[in-house]
Protein backbone atom coordinates (compact mmCIF):
# COMPACT_ATOMS: atom_id res chain seq x y z
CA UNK A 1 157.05 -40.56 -53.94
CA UNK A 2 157.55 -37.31 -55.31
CA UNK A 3 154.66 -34.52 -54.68
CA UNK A 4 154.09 -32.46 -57.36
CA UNK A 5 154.24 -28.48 -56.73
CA UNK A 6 152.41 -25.72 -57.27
CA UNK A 7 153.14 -22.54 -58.32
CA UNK A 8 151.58 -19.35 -57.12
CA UNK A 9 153.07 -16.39 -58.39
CA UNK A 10 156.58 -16.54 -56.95
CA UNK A 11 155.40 -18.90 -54.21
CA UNK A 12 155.72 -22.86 -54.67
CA UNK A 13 154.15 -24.83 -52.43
CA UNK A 14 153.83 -28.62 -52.54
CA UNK A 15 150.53 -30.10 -53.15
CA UNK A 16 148.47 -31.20 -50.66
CA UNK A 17 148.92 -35.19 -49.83
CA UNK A 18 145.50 -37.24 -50.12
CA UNK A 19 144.79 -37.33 -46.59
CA UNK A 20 144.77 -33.59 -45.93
CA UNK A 21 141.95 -33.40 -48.89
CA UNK A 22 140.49 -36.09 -48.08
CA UNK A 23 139.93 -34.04 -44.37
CA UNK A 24 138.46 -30.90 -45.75
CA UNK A 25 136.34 -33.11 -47.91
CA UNK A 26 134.93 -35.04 -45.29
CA UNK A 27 134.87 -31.11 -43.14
CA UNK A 28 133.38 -29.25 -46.07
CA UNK A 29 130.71 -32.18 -47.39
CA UNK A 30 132.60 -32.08 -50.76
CA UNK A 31 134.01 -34.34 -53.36
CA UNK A 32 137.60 -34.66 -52.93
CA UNK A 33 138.09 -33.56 -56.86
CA UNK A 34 135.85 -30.28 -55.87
CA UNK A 35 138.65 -29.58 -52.98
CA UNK A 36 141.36 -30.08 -55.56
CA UNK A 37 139.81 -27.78 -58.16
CA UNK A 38 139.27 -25.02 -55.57
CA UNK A 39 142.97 -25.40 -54.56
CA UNK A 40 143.90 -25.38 -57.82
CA UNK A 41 141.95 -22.20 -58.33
CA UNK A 42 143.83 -20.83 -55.44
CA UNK A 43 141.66 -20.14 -53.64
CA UNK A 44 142.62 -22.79 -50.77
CA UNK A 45 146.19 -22.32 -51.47
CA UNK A 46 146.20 -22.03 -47.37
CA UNK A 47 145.70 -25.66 -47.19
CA UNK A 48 150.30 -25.10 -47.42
CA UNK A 49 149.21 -23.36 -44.10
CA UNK A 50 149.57 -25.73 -40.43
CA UNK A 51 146.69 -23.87 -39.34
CA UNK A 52 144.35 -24.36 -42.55
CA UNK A 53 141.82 -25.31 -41.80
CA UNK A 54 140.96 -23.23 -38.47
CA UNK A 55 141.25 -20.26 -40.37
CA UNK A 56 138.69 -20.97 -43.36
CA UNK A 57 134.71 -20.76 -42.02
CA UNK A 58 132.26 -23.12 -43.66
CA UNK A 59 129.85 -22.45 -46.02
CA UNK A 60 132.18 -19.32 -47.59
């Protein structure tokens, strides 16, 4: 299965697979499709990141 990626300026980085959102839904109390929005707005573009999510605090 290919992932698709995303682009971020010059940076691409591959989307996130299910299970990763699925974990900072369940972490953050959100929908799964709010997490993929909020990536998509790149805001969460750290979820690329092996430390995401130590490095986000909730409720920002």
């Amino acid at each position: 299965m290919r992932r698709k990626k995303w682009r971020y300026g010059k940076i691409y980085v591959y989307e996130p697979r299910k299970d990763l959102i699925r974990n900072v839904a369940r972490e953050f109390g959100w929908s799964e499709q709010k997490v993929r929005t909020e990536i998509e707005r790149e805001r969460f573009w750290l979820l690329a990141n092996p430390w995401f999510p130590l490095d986000l605090k909730k409720g920002e």
